[in-house]
N, C-alpha and C. Protein backbone atom coordinates (compact mmCIF):
# COMPACT_ATOMS: atom_id res chain seq x y z
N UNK A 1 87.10 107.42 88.55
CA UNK A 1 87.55 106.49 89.57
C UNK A 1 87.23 107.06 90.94
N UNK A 2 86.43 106.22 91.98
CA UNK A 2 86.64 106.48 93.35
C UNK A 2 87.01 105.41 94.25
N UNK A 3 87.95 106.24 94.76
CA UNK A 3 89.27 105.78 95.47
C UNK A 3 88.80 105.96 97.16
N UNK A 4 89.21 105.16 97.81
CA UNK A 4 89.69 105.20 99.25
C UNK A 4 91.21 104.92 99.64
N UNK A 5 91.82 105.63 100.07
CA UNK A 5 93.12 105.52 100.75
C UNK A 5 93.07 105.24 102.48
N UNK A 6 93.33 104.40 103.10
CA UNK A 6 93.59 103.76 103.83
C UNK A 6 95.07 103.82 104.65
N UNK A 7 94.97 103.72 106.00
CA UNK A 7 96.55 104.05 106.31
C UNK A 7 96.44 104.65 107.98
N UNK A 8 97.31 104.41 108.78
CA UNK A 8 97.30 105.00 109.67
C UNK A 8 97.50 106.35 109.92
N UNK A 9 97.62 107.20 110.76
CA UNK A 9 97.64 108.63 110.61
C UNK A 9 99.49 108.41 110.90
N UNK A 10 99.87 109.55 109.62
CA UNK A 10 101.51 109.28 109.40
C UNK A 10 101.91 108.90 108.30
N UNK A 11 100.98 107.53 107.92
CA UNK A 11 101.29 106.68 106.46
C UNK A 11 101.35 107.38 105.39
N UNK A 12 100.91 108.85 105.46
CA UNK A 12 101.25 109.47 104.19
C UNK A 12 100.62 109.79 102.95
N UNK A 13 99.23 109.37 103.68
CA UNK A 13 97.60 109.09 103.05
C UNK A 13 97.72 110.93 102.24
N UNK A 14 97.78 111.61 102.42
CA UNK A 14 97.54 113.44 102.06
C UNK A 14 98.80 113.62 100.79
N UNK A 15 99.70 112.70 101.15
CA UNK A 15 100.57 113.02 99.87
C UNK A 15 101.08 112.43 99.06
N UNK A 16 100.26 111.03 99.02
CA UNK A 16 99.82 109.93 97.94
C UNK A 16 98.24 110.50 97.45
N UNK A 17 97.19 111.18 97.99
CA UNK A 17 95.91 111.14 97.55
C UNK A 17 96.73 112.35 96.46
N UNK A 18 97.26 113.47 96.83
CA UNK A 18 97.34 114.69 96.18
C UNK A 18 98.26 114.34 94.73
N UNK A 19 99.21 113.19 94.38
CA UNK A 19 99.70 112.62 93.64
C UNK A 19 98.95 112.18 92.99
N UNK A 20 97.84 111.20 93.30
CA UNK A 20 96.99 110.21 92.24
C UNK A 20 96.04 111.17 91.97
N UNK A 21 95.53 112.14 92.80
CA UNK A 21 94.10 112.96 92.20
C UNK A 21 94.70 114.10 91.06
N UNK A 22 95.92 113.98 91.13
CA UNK A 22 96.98 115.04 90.45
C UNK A 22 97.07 114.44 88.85
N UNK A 23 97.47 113.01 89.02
CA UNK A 23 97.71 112.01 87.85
C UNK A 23 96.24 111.19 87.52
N UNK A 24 95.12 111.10 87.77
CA UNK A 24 94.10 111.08 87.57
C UNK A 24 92.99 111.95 87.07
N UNK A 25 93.42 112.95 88.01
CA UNK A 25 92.27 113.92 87.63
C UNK A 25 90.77 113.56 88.44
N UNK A 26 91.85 113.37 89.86
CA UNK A 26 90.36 113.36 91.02
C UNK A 26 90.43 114.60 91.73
N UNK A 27 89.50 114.46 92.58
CA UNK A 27 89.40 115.43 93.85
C UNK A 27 89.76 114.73 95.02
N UNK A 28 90.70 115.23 95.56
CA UNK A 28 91.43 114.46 96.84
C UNK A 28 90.52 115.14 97.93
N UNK A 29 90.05 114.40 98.26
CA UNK A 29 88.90 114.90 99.71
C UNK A 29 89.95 114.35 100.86
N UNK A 30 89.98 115.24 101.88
CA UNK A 30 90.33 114.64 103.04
C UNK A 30 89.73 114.70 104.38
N UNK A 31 89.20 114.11 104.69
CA UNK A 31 88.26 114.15 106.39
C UNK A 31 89.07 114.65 107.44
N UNK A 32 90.34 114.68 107.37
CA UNK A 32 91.14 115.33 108.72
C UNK A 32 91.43 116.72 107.81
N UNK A 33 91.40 117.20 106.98
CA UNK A 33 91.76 118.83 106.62
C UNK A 33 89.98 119.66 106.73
N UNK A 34 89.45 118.67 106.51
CA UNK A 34 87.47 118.82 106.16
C UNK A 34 87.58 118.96 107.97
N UNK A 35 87.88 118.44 108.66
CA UNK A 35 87.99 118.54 110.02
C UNK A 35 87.84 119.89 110.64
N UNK A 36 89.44 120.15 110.23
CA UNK A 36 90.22 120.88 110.70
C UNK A 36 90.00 122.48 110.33
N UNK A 37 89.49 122.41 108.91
CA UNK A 37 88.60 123.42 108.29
C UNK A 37 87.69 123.76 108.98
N UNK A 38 86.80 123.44 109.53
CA UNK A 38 85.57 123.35 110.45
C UNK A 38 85.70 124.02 111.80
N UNK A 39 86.65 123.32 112.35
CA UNK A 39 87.46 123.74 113.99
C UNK A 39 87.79 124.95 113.78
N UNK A 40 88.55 125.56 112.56
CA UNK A 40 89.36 126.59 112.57
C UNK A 40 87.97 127.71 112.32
N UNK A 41 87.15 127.44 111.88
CA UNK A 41 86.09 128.47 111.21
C UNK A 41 85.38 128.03 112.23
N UNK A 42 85.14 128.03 113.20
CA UNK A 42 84.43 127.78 114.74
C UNK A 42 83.15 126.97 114.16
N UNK A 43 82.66 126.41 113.26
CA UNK A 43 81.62 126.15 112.96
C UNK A 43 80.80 125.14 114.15
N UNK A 44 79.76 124.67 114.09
CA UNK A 44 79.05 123.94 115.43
C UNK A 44 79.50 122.42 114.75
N UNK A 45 79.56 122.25 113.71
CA UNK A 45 80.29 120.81 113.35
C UNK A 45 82.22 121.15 114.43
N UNK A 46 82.87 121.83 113.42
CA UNK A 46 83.67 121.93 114.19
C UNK A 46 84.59 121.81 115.73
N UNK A 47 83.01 122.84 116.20
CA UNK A 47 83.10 122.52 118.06
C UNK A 47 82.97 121.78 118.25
N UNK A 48 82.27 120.59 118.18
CA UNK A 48 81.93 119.62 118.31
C UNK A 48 83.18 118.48 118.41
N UNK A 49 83.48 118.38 116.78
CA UNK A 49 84.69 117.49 116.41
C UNK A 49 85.81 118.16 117.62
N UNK A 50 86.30 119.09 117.58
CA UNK A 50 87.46 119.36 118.42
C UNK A 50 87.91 119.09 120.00
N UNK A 51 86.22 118.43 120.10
CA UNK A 51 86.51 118.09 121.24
C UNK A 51 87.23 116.69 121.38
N UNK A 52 86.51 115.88 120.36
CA UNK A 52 87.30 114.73 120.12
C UNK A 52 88.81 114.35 119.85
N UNK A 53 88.70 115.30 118.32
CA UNK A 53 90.33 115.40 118.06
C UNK A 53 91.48 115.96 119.11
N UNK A 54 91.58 116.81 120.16
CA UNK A 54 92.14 117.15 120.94
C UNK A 54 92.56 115.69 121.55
N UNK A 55 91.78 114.84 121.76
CA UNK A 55 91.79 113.92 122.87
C UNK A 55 92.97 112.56 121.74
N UNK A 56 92.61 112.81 120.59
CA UNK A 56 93.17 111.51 119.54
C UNK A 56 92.20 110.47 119.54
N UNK A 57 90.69 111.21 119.88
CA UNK A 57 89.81 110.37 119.41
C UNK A 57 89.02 110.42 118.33
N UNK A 58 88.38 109.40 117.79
CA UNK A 58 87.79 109.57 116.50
C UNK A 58 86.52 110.60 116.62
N UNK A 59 86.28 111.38 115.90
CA UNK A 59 84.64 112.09 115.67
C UNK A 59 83.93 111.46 115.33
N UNK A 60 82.78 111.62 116.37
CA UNK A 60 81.46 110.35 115.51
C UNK A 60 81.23 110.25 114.00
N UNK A 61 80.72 109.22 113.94
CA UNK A 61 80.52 108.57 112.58
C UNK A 61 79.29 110.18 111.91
N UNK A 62 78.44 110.49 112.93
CA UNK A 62 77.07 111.67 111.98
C UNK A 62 77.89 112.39 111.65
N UNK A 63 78.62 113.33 112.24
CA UNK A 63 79.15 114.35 111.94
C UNK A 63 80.19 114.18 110.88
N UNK A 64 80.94 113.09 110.52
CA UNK A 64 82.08 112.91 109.48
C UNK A 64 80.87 112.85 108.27
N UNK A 65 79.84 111.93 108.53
CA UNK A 65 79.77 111.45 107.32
C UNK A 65 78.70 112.97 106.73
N UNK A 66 78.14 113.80 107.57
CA UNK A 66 77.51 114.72 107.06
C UNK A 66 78.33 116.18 106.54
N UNK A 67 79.89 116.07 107.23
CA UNK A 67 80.70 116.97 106.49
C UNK A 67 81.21 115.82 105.86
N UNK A 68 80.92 115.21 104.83
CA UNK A 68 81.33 114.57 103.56
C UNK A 68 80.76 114.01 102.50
N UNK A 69 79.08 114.01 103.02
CA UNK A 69 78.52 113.97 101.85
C UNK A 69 78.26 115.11 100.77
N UNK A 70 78.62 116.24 100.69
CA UNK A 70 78.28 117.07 99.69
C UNK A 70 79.15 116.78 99.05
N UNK A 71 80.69 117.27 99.77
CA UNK A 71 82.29 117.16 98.83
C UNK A 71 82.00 116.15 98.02
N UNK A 72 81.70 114.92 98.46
CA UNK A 72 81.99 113.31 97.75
C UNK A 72 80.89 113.47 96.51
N UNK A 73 79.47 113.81 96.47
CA UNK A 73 78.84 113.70 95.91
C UNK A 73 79.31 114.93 94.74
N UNK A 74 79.74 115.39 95.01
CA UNK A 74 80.57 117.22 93.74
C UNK A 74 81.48 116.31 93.09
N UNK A 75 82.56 115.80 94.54
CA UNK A 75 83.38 115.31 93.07
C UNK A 75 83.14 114.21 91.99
N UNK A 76 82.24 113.24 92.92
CA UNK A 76 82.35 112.09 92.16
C UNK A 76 81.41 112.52 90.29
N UNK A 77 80.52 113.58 90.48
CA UNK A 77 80.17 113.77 89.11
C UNK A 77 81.18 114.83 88.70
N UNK A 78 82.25 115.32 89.52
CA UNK A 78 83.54 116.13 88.59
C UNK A 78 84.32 115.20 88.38
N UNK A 79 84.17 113.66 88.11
CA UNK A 79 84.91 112.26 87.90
C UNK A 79 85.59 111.79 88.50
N UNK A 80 85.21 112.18 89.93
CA UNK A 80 85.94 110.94 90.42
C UNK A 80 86.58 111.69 91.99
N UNK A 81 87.06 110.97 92.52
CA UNK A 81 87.15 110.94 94.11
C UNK A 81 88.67 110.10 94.85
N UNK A 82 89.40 110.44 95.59
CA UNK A 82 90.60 110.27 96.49
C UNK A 82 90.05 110.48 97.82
N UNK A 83 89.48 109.80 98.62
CA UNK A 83 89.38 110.19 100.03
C UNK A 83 89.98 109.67 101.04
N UNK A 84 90.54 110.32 102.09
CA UNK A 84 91.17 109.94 102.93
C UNK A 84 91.13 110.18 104.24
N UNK A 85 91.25 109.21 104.91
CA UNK A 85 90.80 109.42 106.59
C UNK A 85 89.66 108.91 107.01
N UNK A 86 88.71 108.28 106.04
CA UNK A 86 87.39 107.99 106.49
C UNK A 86 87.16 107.14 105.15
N UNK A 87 86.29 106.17 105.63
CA UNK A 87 86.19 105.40 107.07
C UNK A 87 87.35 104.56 107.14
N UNK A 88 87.10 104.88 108.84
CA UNK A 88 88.12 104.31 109.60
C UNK A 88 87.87 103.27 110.57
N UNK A 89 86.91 102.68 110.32
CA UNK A 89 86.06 100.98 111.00
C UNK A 89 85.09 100.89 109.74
N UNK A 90 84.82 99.17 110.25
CA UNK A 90 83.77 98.96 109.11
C UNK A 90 82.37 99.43 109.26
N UNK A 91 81.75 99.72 110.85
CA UNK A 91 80.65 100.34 111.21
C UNK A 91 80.78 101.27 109.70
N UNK A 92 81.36 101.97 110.06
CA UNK A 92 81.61 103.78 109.12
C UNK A 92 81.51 103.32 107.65
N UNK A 93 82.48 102.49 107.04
CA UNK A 93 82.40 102.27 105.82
C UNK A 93 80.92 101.16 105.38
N UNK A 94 80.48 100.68 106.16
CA UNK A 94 78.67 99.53 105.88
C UNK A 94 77.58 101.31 105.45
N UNK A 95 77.93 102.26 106.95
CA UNK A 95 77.14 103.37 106.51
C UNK A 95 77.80 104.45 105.71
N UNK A 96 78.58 104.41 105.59
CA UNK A 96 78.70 105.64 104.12
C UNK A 96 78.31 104.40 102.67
N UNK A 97 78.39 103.19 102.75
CA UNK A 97 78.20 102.33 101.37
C UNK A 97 76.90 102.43 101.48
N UNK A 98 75.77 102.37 102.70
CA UNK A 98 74.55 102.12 102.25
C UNK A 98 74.15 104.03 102.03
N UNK A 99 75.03 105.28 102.25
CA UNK A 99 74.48 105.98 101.79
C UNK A 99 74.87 106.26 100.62
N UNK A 100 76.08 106.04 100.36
CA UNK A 100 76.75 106.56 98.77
C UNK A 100 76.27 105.48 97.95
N UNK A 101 75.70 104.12 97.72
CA UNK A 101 75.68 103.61 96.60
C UNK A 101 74.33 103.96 96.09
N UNK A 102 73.08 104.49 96.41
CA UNK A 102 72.43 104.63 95.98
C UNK A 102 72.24 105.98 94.89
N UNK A 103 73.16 106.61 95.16
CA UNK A 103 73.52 107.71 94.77
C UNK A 103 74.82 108.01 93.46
N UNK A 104 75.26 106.56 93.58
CA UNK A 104 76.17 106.01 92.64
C UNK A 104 77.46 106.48 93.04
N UNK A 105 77.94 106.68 94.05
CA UNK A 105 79.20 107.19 94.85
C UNK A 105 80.25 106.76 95.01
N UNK A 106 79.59 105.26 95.65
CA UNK A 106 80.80 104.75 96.75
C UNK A 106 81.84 104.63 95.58
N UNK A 107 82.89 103.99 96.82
CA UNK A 107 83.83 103.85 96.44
C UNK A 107 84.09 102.22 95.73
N UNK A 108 85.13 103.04 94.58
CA UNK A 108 85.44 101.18 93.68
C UNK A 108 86.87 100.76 94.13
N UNK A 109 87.83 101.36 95.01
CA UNK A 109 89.20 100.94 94.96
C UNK A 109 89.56 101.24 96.73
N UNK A 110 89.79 100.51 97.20
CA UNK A 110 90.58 100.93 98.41
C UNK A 110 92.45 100.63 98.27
N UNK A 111 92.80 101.60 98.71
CA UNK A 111 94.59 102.03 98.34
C UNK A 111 94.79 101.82 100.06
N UNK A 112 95.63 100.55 100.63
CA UNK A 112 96.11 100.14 102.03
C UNK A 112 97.48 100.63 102.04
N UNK A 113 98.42 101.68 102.82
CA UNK A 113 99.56 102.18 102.59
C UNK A 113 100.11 101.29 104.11
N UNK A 114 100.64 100.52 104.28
CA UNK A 114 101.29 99.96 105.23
C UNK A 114 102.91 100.49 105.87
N UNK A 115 102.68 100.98 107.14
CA UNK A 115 103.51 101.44 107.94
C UNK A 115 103.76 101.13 108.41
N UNK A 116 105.43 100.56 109.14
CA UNK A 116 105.70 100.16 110.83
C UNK A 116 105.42 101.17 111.44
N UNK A 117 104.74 100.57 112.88
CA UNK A 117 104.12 101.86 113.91
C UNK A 117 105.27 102.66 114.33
N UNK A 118 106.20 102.28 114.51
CA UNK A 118 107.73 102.92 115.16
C UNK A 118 107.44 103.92 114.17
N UNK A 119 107.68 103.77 112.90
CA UNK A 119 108.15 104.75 111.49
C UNK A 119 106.93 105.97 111.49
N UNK A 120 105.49 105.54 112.05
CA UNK A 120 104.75 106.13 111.85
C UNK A 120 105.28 107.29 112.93
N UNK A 121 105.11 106.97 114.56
CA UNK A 121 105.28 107.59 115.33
C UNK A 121 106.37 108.51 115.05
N UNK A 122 107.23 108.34 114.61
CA UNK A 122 108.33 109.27 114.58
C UNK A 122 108.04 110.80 113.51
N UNK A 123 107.42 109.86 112.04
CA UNK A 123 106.70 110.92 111.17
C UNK A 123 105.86 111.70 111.52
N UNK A 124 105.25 111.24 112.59
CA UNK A 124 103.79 112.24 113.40
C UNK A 124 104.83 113.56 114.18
N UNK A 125 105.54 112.81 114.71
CA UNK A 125 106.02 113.62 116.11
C UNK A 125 106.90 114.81 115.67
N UNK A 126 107.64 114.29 114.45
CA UNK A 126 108.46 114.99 113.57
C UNK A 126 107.62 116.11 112.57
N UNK A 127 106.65 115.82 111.97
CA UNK A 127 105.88 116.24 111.34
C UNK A 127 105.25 117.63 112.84
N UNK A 128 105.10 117.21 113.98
CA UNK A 128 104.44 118.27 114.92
C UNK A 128 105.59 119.44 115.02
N UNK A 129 106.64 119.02 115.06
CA UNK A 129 107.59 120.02 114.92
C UNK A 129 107.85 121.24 114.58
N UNK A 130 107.03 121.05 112.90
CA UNK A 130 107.16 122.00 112.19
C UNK A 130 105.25 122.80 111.87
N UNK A 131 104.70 121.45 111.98
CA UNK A 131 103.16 121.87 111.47
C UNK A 131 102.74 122.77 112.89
N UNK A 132 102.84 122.36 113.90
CA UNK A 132 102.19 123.01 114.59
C UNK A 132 100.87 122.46 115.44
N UNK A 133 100.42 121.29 114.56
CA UNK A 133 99.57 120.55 114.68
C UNK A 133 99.33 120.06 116.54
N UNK A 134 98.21 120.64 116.83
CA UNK A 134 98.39 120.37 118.46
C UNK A 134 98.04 118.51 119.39
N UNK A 135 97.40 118.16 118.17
CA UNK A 135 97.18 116.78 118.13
C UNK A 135 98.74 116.06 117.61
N UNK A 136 99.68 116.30 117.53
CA UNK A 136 100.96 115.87 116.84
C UNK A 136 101.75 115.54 118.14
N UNK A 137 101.58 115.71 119.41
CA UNK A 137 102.48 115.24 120.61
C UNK A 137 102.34 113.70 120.42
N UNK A 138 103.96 113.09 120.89
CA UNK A 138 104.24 111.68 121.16
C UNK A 138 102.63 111.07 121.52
N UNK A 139 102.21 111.42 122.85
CA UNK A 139 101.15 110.78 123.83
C UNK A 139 100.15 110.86 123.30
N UNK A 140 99.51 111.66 122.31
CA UNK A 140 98.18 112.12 121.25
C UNK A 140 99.11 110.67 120.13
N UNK A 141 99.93 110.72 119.49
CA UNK A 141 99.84 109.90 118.35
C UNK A 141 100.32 108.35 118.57
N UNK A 142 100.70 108.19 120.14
CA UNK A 142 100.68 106.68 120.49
C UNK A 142 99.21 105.84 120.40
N UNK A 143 98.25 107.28 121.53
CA UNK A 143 96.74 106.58 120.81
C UNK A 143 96.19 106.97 119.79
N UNK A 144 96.65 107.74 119.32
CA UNK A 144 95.57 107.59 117.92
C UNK A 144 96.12 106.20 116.81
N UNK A 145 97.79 105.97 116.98
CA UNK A 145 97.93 104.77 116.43
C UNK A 145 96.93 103.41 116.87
N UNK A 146 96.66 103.63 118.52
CA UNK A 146 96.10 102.17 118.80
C UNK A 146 94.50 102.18 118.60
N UNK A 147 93.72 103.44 118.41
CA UNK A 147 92.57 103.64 118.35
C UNK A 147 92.65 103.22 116.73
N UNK A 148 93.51 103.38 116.08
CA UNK A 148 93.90 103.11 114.46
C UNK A 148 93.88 101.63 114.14
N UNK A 149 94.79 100.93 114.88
CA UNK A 149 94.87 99.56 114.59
C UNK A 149 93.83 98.96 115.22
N UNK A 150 93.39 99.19 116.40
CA UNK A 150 91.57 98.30 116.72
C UNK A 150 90.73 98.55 115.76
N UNK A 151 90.37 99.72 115.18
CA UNK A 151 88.94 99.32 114.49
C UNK A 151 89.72 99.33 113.05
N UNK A 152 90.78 99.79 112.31
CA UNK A 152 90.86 99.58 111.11
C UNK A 152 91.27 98.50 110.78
N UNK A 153 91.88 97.48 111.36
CA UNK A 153 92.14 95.98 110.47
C UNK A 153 91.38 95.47 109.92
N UNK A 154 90.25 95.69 111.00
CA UNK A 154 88.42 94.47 110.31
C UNK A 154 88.39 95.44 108.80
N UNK A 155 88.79 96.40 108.42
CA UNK A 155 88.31 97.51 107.34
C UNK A 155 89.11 96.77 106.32
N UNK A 156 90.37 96.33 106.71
CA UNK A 156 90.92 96.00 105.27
C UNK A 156 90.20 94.75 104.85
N UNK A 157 89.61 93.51 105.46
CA UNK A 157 88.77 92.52 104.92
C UNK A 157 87.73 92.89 104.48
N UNK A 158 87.22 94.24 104.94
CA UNK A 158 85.88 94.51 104.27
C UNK A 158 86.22 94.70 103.13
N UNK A 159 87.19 95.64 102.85
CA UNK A 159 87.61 96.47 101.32
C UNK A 159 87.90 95.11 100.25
N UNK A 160 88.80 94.11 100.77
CA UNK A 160 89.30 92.78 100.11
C UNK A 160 87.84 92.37 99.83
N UNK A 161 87.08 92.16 100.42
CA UNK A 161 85.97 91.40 99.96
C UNK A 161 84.83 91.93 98.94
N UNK A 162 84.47 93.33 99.33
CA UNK A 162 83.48 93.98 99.12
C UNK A 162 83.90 94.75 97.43
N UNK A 163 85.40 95.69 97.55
CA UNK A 163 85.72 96.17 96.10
C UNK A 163 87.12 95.28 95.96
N UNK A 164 88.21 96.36 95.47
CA UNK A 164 89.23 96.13 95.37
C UNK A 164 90.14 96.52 96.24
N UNK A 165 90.72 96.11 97.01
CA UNK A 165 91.61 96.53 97.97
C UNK A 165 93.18 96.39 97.29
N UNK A 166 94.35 97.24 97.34
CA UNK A 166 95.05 97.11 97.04
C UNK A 166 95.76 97.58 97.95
N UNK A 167 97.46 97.24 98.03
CA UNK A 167 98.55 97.02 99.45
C UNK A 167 100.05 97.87 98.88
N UNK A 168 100.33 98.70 99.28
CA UNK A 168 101.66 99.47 99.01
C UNK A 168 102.02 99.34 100.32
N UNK A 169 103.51 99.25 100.51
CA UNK A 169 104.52 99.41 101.49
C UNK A 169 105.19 100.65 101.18
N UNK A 170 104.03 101.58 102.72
CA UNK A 170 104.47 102.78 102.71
C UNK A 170 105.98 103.40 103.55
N UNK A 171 106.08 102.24 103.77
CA UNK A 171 107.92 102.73 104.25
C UNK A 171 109.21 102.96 103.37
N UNK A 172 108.49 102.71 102.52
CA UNK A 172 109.51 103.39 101.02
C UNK A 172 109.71 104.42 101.25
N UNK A 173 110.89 104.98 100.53
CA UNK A 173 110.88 106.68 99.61
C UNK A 173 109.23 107.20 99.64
N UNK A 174 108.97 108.24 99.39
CA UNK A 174 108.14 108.43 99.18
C UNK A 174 107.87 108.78 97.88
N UNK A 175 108.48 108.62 96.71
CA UNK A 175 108.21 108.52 95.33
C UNK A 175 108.28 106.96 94.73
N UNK A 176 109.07 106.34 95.24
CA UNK A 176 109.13 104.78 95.06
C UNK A 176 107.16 104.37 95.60
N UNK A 177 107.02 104.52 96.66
CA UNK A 177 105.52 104.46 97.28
C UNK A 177 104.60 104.92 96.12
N UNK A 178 104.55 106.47 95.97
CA UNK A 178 104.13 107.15 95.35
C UNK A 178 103.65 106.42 93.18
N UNK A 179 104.98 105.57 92.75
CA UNK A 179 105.64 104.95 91.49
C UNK A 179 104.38 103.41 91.83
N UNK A 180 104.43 102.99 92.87
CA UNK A 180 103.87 101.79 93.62
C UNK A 180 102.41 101.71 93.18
N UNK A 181 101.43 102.72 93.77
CA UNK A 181 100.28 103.34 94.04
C UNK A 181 100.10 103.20 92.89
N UNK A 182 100.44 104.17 91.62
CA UNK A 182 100.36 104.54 90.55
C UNK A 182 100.02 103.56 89.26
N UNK A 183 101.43 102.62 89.40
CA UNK A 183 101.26 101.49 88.43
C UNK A 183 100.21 100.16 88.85
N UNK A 184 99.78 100.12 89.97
CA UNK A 184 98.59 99.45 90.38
C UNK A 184 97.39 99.77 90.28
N UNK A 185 96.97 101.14 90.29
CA UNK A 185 96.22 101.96 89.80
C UNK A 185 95.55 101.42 88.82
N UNK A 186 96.97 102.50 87.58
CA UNK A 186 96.76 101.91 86.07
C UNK A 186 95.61 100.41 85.68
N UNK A 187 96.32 99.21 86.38
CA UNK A 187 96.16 98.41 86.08
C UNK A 187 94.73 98.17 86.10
N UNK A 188 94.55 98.72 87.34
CA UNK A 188 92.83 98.27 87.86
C UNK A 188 91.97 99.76 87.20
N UNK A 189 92.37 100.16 86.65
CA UNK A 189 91.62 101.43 86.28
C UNK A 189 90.94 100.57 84.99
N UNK A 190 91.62 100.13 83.95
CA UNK A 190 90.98 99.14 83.15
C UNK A 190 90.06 98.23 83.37
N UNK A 191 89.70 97.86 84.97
CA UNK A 191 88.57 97.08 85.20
C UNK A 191 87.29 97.56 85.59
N UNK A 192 87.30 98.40 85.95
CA UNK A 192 86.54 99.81 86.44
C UNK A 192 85.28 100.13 85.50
């Protein structure tokens, strides 16, 4: 199975992917830890991205999609794939589909975790608390929410149209969410 998880930054995308790739038996790829990995190991991808992320802006589309084609292409022949954080407009997801399907990649499932922005903001800000995360201030995760909701809405009609898009209400528990994900899964894993 390859999966896309979907969600604003907050929604909880890192600990729903690590659940289903857990109960599946994927590889949970994530583009903001693949990031952050990069930044921290000074790499010239890295420098690059950090200039963006500092700001709560997105990293260009070359640089995501070239730290993600190896991971994606490893796991998807280690069976299968959880990715999260990318893409995050439909620009991004038209070009990772015209590079991953030839290659037999893309993705068959998009997973939409729906958040109130209030609930999100608070999980970000709360979450900076303890992580450390320097992108985690109030004023960094007000825009990265609105840089979030402009280009990702058009993404969920792409996913509805193009594979399977599926919708959890991530303001649950986070095992109720988690129970959500799972048994919808199941279901569509049989069509697959």
């Amino acid at each position: 199975m390859r999966l896309l998880l979907i969600g604003a930054p907050g929604a909880g995308k890192g600990t729903q992917a690590e659940r289903i790739a857990q109960r599946f038996g994927l590889v949970h790829i994530s583009s903001g830890d693949l990031l952050r990995e990069h930044v921290a190991r000074g790499t010239e991808l890295g420098q690059t991205a950090s200039e963006y992320m500092n700001k709560g802006d997105l990293v260009p589309d070359e640089l995501v999609l070239t730290m993600l084609r190896e991971p994606v292409i490893a796991a998807a022949e280690a069976g299968g794939y959880v990715l999260d954080g990318f893409p995050r407009n439909v620009g991004q997801a038209m070009e990772a589909y015209d590079i991953a399907k030839p290659l037999g990649v893309a993705v068959q499932v998009a997973v939409y975790l729906e958040v109130a922005r209030e609930s999100l903001i608070d999980r970000i800000v709360e979450r900076g608390k303890t992580s450390g995360r320097a992108d985690d201030t109030r004023e960094v995760v007000e825009h990265r929410i609105a840089v979030y909701e402009e280009s990702t809405w058009p993404l969920l009609d792409y996913y509805r149209e193009r594979e399977q898009l599926l919708q959890v209400d991530g303001d649950l528990p986070v095992d109720e969410v988690t129970d959500s994900v799972l048994a919808q899964l199941e279901r569509v894993r049989a069509t697959l």
